[in-house]
N, C-alpha and C. Protein backbone atom coordinates (compact mmCIF):
# COMPACT_ATOMS: atom_id res chain seq x y z
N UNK A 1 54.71 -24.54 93.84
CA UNK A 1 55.52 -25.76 94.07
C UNK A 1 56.71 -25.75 93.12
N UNK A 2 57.98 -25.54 93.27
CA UNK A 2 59.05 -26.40 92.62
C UNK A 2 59.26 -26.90 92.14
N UNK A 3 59.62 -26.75 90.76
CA UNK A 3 59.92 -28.10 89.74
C UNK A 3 60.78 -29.23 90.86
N UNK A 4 60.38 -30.61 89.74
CA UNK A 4 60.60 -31.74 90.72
C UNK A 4 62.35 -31.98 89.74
N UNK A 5 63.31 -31.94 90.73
CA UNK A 5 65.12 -32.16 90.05
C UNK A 5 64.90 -34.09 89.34
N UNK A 6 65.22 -34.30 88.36
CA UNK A 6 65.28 -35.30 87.74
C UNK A 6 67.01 -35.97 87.56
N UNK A 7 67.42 -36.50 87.90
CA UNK A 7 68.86 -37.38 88.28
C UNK A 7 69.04 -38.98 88.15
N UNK A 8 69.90 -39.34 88.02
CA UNK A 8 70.26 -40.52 88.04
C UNK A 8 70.66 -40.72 89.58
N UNK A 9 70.56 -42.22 89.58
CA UNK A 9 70.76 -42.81 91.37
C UNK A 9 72.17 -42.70 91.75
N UNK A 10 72.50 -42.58 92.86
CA UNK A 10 73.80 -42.96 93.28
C UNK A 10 73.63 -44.37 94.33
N UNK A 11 74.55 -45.25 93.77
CA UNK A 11 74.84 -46.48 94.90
C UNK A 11 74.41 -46.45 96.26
N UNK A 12 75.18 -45.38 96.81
CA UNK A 12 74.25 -45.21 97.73
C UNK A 12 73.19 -44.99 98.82
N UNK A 13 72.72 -44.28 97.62
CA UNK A 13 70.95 -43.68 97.64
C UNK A 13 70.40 -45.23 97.90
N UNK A 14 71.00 -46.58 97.84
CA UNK A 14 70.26 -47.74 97.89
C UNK A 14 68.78 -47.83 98.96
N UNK A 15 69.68 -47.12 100.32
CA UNK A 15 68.33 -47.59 101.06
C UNK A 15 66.88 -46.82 100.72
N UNK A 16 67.17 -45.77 100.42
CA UNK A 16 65.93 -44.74 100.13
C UNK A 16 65.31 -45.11 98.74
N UNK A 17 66.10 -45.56 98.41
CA UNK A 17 65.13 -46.54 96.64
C UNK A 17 64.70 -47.49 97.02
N UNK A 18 65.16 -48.34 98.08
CA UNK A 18 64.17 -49.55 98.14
C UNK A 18 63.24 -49.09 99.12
N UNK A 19 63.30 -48.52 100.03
CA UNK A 19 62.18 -47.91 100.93
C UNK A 19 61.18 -47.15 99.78
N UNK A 20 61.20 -46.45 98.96
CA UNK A 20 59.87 -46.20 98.24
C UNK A 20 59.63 -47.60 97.09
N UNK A 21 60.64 -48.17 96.91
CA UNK A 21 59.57 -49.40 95.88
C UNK A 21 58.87 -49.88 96.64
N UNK A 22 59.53 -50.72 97.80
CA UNK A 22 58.64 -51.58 98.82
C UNK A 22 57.26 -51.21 98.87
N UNK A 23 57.33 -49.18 99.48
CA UNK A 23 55.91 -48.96 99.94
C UNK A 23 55.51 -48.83 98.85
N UNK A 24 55.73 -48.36 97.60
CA UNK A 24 55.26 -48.24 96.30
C UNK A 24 54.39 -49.46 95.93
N UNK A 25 54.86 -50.60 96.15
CA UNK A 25 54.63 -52.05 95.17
C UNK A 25 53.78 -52.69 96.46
N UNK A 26 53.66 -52.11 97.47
CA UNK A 26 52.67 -53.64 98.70
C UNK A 26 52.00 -54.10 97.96
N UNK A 27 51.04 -53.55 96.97
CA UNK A 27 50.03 -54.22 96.64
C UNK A 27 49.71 -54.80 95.49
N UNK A 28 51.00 -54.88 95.21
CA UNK A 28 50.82 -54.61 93.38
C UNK A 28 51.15 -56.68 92.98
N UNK A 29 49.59 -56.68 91.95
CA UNK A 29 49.47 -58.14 92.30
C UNK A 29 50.84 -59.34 91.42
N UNK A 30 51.78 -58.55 90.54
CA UNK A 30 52.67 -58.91 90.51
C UNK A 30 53.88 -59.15 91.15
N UNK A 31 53.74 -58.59 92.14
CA UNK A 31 55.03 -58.68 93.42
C UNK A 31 54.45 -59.74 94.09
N UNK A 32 53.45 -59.98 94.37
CA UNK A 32 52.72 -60.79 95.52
C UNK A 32 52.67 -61.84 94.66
N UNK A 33 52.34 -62.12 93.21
CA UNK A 33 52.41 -63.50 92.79
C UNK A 33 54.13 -63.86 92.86
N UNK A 34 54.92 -63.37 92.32
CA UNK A 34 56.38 -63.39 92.61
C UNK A 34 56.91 -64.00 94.16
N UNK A 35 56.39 -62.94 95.10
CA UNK A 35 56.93 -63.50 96.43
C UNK A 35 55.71 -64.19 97.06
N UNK A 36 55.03 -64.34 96.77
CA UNK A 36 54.15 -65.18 97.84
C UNK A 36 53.77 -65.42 98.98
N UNK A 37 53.97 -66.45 99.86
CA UNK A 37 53.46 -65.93 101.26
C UNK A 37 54.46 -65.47 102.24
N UNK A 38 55.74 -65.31 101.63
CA UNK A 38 57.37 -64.61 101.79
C UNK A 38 57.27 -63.04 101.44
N UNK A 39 56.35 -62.59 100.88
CA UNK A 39 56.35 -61.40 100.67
C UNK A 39 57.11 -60.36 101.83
N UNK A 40 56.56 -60.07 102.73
CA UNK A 40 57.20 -59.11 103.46
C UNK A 40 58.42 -59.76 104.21
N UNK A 41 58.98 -60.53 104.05
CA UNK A 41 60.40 -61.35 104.78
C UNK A 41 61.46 -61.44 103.10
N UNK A 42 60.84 -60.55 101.86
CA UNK A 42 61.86 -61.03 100.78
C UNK A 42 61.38 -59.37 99.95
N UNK A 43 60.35 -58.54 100.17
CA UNK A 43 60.26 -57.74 99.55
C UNK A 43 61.48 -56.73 99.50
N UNK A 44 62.24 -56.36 100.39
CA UNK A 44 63.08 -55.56 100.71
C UNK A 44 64.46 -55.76 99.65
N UNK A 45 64.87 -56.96 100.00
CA UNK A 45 65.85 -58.11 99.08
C UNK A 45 65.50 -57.87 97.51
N UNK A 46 63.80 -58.18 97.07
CA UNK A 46 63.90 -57.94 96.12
C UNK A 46 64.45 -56.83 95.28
N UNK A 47 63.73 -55.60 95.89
CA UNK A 47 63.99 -54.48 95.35
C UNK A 47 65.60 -54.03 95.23
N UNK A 48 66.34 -54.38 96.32
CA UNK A 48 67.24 -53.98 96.32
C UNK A 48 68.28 -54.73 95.36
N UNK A 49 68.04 -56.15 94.72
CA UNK A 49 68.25 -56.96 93.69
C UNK A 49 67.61 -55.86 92.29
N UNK A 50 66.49 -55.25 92.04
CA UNK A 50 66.41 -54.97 90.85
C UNK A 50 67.24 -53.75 91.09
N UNK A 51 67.28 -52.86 92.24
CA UNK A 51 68.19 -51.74 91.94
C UNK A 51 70.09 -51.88 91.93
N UNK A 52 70.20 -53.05 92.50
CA UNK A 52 71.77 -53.20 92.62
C UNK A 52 72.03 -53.04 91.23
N UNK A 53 71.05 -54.37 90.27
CA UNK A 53 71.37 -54.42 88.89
C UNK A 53 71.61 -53.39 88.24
N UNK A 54 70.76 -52.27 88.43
CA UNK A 54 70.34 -51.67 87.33
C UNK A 54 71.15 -49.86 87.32
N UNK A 55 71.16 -49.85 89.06
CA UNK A 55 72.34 -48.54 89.28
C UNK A 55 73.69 -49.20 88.84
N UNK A 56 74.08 -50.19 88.98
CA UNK A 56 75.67 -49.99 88.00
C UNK A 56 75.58 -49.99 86.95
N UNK A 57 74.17 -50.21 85.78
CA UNK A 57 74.26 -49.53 84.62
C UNK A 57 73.96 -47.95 84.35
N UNK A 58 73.99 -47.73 85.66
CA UNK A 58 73.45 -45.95 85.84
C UNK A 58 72.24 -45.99 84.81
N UNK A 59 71.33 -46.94 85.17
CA UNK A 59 70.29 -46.61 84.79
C UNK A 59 68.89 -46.53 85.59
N UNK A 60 69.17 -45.85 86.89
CA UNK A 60 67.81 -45.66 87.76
C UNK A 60 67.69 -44.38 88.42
N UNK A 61 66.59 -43.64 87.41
CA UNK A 61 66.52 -42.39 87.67
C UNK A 61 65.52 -42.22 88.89
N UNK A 62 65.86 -40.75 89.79
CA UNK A 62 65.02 -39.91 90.67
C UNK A 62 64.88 -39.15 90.89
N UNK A 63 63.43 -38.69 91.66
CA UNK A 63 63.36 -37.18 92.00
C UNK A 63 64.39 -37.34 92.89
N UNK A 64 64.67 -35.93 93.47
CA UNK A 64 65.92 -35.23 93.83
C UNK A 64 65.65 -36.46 95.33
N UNK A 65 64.22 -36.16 96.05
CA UNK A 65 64.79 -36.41 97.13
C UNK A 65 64.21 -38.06 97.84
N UNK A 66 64.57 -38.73 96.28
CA UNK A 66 64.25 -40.53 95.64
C UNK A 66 62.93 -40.99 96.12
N UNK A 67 61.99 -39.39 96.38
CA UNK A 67 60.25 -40.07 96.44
C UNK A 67 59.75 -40.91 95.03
N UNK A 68 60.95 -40.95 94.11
CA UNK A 68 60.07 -41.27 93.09
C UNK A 68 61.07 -41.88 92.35
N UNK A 69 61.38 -43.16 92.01
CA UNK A 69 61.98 -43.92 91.10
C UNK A 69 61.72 -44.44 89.82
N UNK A 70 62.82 -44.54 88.74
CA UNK A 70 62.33 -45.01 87.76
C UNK A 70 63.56 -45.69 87.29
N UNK A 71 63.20 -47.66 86.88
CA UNK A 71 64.39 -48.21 86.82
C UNK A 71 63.98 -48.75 85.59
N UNK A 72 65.08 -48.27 84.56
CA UNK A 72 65.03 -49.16 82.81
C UNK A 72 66.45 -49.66 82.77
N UNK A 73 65.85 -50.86 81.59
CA UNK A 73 67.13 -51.76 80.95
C UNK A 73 67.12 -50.50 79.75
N UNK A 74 68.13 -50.45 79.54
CA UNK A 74 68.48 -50.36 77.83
C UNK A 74 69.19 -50.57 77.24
N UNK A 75 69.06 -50.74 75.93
CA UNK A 75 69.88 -51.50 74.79
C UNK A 75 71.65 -51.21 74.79
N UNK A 76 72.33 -52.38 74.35
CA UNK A 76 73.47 -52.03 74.42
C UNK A 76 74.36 -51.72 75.77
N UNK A 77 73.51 -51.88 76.82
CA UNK A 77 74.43 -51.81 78.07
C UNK A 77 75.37 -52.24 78.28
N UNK A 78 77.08 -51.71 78.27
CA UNK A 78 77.70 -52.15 78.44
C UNK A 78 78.78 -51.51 79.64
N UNK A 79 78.45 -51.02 80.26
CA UNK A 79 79.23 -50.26 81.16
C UNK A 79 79.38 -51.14 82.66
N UNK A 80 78.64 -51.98 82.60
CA UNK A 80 78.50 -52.81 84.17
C UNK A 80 79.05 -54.27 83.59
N UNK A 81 79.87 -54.84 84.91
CA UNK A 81 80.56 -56.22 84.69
C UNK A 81 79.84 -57.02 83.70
N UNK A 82 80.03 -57.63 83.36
CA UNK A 82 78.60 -58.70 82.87
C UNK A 82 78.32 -59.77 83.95
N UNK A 83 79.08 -59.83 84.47
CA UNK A 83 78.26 -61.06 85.62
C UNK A 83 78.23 -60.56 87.06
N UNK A 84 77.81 -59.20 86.72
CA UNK A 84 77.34 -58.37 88.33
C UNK A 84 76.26 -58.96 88.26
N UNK A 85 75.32 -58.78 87.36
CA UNK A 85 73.99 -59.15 87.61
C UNK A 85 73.60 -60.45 88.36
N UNK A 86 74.55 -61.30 86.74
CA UNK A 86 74.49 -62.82 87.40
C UNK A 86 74.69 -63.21 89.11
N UNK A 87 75.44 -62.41 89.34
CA UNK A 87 75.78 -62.51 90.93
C UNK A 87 75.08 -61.64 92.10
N UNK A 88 73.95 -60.74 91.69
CA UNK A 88 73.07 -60.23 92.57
C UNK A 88 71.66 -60.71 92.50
N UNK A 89 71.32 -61.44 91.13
CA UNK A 89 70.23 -62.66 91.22
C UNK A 89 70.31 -63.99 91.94
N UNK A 90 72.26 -64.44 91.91
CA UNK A 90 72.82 -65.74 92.60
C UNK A 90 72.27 -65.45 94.31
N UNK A 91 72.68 -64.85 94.55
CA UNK A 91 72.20 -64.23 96.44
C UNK A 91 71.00 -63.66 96.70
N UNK A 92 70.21 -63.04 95.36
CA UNK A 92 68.70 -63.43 95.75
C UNK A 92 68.30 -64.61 95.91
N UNK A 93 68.55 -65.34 94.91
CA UNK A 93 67.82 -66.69 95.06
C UNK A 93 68.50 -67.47 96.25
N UNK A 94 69.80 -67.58 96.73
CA UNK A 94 70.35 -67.77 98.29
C UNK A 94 69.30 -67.95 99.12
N UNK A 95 68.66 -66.37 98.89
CA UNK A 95 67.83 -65.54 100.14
C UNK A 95 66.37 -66.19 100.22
N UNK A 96 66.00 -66.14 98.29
CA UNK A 96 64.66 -66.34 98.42
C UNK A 96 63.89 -67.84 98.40
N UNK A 97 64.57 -68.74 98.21
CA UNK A 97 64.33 -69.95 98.25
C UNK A 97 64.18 -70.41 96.72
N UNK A 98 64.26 -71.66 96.57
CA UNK A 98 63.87 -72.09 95.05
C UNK A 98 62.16 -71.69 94.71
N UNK A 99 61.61 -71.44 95.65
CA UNK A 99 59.94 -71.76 95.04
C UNK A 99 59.65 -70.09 94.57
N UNK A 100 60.27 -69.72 95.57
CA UNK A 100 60.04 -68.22 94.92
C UNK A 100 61.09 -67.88 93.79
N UNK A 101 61.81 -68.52 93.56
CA UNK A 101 62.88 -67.50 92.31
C UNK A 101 62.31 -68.18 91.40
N UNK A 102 61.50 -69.80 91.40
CA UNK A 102 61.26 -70.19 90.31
C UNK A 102 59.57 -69.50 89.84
N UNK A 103 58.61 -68.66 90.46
CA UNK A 103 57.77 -68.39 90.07
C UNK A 103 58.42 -66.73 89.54
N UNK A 104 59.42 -66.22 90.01
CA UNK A 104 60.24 -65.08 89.36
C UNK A 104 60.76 -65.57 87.63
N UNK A 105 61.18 -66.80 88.19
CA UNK A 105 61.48 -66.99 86.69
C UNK A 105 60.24 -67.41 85.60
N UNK A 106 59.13 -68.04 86.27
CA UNK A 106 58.25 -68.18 85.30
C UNK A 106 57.42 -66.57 85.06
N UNK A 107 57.25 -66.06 85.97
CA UNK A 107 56.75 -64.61 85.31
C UNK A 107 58.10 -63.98 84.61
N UNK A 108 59.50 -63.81 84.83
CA UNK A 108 60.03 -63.29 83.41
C UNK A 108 59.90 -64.44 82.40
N UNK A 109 59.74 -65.16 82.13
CA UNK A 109 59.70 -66.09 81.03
C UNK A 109 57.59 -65.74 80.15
N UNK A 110 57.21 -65.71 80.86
CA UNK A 110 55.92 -65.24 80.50
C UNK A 110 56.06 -63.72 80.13
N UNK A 111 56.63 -63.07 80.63
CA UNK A 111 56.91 -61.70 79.88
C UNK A 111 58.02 -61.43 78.92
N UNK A 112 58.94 -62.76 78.78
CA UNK A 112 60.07 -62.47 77.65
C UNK A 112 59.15 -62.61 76.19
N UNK A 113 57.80 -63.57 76.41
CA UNK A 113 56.91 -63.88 75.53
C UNK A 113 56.86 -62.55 75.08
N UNK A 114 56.43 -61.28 75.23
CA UNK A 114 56.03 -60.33 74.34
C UNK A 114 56.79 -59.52 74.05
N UNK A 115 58.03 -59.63 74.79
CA UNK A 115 59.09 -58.75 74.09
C UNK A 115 59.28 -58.34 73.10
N UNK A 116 59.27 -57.21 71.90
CA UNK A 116 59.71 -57.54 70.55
C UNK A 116 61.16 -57.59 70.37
N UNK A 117 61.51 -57.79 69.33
CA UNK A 117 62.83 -58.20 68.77
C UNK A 117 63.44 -56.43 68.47
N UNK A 118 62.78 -55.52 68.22
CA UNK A 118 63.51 -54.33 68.61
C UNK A 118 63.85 -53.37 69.30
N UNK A 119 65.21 -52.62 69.08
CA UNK A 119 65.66 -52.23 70.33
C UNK A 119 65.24 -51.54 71.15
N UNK A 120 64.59 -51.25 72.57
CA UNK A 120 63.85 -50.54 73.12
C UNK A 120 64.29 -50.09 74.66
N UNK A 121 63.91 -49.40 75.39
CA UNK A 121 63.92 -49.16 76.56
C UNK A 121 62.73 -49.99 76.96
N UNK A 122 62.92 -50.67 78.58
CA UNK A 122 62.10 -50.94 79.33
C UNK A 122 62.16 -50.60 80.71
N UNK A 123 61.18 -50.19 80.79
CA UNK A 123 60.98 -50.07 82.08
C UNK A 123 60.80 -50.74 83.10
N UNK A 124 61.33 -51.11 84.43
CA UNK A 124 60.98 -52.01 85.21
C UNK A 124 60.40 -52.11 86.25
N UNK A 125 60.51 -50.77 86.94
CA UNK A 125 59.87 -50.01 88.04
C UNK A 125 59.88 -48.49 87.74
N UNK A 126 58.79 -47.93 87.83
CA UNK A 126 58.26 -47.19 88.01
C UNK A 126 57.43 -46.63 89.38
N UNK A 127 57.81 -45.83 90.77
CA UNK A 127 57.38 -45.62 92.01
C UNK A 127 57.45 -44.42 92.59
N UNK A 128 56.45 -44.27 93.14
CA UNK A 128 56.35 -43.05 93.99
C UNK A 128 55.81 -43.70 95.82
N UNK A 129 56.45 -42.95 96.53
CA UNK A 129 56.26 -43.42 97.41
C UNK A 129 54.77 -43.27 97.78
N UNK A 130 53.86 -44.06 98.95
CA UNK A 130 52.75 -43.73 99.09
C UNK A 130 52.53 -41.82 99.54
N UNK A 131 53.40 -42.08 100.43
CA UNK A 131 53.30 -40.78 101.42
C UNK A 131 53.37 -39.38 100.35
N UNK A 132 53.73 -39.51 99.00
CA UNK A 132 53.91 -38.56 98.28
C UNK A 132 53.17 -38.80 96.77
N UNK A 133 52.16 -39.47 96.68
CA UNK A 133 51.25 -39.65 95.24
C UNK A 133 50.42 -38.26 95.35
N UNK A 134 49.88 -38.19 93.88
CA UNK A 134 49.54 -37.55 93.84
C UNK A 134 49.91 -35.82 93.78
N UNK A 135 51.00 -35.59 93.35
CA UNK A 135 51.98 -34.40 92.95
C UNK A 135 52.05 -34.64 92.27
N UNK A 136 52.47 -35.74 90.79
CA UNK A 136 53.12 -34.96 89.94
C UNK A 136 54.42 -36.10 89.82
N UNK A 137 54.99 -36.59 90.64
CA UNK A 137 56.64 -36.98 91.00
C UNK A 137 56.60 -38.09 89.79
N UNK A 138 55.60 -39.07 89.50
CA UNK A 138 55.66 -40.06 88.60
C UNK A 138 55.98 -39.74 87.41
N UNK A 139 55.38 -39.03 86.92
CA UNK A 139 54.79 -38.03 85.49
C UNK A 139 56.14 -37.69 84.75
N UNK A 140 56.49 -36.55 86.00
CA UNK A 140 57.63 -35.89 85.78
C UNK A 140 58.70 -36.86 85.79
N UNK A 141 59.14 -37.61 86.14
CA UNK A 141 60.17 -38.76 85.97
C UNK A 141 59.68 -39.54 85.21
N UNK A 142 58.86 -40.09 84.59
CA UNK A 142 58.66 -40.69 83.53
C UNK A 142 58.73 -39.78 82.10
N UNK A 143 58.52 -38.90 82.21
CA UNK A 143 58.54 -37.55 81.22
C UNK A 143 59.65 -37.36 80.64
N UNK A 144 60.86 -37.22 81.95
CA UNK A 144 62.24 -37.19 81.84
C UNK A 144 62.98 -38.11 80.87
N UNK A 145 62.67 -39.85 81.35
CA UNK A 145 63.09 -40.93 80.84
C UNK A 145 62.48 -41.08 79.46
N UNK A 146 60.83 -40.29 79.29
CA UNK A 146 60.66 -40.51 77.82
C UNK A 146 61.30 -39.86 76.60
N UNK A 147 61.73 -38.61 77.21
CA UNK A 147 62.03 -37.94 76.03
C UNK A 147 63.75 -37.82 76.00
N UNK A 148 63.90 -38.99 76.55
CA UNK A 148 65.49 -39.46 76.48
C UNK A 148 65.59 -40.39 75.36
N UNK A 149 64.43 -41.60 75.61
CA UNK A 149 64.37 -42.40 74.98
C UNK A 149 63.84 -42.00 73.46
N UNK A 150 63.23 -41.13 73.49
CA UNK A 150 62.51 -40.00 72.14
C UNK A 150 64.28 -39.45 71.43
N UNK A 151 64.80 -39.15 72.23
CA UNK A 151 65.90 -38.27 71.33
C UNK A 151 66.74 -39.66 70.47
N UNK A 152 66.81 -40.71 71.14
CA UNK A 152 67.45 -42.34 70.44
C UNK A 152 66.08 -42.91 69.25
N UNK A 153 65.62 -42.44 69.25
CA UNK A 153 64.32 -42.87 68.25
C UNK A 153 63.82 -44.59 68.81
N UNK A 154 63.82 -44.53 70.18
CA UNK A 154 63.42 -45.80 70.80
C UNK A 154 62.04 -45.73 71.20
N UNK A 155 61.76 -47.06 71.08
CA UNK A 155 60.15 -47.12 71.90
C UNK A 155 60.51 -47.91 72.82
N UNK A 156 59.42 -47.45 74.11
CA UNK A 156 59.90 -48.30 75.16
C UNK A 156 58.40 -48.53 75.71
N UNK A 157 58.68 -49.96 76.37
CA UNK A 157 57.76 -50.90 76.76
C UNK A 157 57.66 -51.12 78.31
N UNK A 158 56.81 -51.86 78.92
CA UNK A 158 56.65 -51.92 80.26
C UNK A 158 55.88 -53.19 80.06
N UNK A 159 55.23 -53.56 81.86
CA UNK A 159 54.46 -55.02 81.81
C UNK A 159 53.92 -54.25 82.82
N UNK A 160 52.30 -54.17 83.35
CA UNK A 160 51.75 -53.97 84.33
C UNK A 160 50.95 -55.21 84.82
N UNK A 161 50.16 -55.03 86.17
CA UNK A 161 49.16 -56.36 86.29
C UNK A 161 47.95 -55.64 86.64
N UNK A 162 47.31 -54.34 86.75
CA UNK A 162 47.10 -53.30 87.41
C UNK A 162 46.20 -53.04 86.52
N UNK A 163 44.79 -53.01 86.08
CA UNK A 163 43.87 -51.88 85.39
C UNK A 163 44.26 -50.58 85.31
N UNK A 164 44.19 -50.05 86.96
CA UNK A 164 44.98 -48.17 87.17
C UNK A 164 45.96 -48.40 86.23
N UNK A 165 47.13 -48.89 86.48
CA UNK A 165 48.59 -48.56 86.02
C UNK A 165 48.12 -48.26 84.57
N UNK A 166 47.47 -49.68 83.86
CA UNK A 166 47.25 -49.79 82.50
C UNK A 166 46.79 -48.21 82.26
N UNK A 167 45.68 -47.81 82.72
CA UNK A 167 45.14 -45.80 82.25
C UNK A 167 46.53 -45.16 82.55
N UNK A 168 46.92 -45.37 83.64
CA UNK A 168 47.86 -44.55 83.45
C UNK A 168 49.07 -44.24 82.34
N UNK A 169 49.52 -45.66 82.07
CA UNK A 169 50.46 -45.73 81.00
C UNK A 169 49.88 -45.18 79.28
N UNK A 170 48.71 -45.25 79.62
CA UNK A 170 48.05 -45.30 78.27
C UNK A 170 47.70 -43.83 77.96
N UNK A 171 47.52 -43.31 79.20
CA UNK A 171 47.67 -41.36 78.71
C UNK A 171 48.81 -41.07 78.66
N UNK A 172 49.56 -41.65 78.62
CA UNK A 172 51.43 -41.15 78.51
C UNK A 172 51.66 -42.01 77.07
N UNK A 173 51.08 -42.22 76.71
CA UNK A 173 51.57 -43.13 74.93
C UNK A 173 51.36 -44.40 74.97
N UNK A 174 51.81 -44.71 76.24
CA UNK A 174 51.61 -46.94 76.03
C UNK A 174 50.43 -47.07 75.10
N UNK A 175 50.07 -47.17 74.11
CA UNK A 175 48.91 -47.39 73.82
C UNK A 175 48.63 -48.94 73.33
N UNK A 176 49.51 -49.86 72.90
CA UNK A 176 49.86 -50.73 71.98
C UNK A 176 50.18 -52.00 73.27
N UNK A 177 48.76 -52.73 73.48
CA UNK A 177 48.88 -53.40 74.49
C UNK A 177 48.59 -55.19 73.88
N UNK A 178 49.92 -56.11 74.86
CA UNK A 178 49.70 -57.01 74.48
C UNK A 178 49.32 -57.84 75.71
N UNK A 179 48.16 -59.02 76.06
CA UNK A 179 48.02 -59.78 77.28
C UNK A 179 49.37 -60.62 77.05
N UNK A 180 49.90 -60.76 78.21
CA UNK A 180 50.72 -61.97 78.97
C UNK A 180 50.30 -62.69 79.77
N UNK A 181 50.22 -63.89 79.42
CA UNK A 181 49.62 -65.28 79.85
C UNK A 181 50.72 -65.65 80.95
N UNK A 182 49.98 -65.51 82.13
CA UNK A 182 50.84 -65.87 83.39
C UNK A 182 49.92 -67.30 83.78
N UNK A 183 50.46 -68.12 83.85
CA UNK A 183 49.70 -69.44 84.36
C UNK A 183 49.47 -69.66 86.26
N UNK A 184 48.24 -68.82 87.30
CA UNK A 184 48.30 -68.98 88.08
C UNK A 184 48.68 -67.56 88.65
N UNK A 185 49.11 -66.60 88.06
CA UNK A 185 49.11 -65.16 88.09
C UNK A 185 48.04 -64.66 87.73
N UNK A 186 48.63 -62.97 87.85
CA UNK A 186 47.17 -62.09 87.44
C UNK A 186 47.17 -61.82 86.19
N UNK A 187 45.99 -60.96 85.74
CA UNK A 187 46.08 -60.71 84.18
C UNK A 187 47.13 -59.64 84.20
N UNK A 188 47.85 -59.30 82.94
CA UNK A 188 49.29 -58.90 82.81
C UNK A 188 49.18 -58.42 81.05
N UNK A 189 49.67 -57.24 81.28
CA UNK A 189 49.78 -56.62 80.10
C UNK A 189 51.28 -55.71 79.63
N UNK A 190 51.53 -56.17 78.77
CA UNK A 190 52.90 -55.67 77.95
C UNK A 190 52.48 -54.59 77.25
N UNK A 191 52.95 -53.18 77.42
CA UNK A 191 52.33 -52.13 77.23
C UNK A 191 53.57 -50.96 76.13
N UNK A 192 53.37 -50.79 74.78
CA UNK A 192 54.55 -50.38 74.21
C UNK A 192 54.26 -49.16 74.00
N UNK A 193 54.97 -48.20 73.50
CA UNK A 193 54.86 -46.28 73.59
C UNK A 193 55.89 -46.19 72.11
N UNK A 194 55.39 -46.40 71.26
CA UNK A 194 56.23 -45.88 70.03
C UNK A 194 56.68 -44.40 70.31
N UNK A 195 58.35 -44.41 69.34
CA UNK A 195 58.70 -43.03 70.19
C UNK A 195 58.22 -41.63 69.36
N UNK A 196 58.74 -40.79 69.79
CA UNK A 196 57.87 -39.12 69.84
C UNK A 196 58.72 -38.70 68.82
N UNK A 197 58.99 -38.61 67.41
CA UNK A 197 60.05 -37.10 66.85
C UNK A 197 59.00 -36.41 66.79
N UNK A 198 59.59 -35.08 67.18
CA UNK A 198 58.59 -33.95 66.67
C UNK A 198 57.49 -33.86 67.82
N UNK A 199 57.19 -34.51 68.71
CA UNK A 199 55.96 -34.45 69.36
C UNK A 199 55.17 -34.97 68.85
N UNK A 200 54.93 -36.34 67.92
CA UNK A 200 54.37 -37.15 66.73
C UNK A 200 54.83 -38.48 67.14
N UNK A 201 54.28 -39.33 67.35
CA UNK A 201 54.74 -40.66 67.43
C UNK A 201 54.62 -41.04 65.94
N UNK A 202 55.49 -42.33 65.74
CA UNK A 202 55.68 -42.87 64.39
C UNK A 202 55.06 -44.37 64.17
């Protein structure tokens, strides 16, 4: 098998990134507390809201042929408008109604809770499409993004709702887990990866 090509997104690559989050995330009990019984009439919208954001900071990496996404904030972003964002959350919420952007906003507000105060990469999505688990595609793109974040002496964090996810993150370094208290959500964990010099975390 072929090493898997590791890249940043192009604009747009849009439809083929939200076609693997969508199938990536059906089940994932944080999307479903988020959209609710709108789920499949707003899932599409969503995704394409976290990737609008986050490709004009050229920050959403993929395998070559976008079976596998990986979308982080990081520190200091300054290369995108500042009120692009503001204005691709304004026309989600257009789309998604007040009841759903406001349980969006109470789960980021329940996860700004564990944020720490230093500078880090986060991750926001992490996906492989269904049709292609199980290769490798996650690993290797998360691998990519870690030892990016390793060469900045950053640790970077995530939020899962997921037991699996949690093992998973936790053989890759997350080890340093905090609960997030979602009121009416699932259980939720803030998951941090101190970074690597040397092949040594610190």
């Amino acid at each position: 098998m072929s090493a898997t090509a590791v890249r940043r997104a192009l604009p747009a690559e849009r439809s083929g990134v939200v076609e693997t989050v969508a199938a990536a995330f059906a089940r994932d009990p944080a999307w479903a507390f988020i959209l609710g019984e709108d789920y499949e009439a707003l899932v599409e919208h969503f995704a394409r809201a976290l990737f609008d954001v986050r490709v004009a900071r050229e920050s959403v990496w993929v395998a070559d042929d976008l079976a596998a996404v990986a979308m982080w904030d990081l520190p200091g972003q300054g290369k995108a408008d500042p009120q692009h964002a503001k204005r691709v959350w304004a026309a989600y919420r257009a789309r998604a109604g007040e009841a759903s952007f406001q349980r969006l906003a109470l789960y980021n507000g329940a996860v700004a809770t564990a944020r720490p105060l230093e500078a880090h990469w986060y991750l926001g999505v992490l996906a492989t499409h269904p049709d292609r688990r199980g290769r490798g595609l996650a690993s290797t793109l998360l691998a990519h993004t870690l030892a990016e974040a390793d060469s900045h002496g950053l640790a970077c964090c995530l939020e899962t709702s997921t037991s699996e996810n949690r093992r998973f993150y936790e053989r890759r370094g997350f080890t340093e887990a905090t609960d997030i208290p979602l009121p009416g959500g699932p259980p939720t964990w803030w998951l941090r990866r101190a970074p690597c010099i040397g092949g040594h975390g610190r």
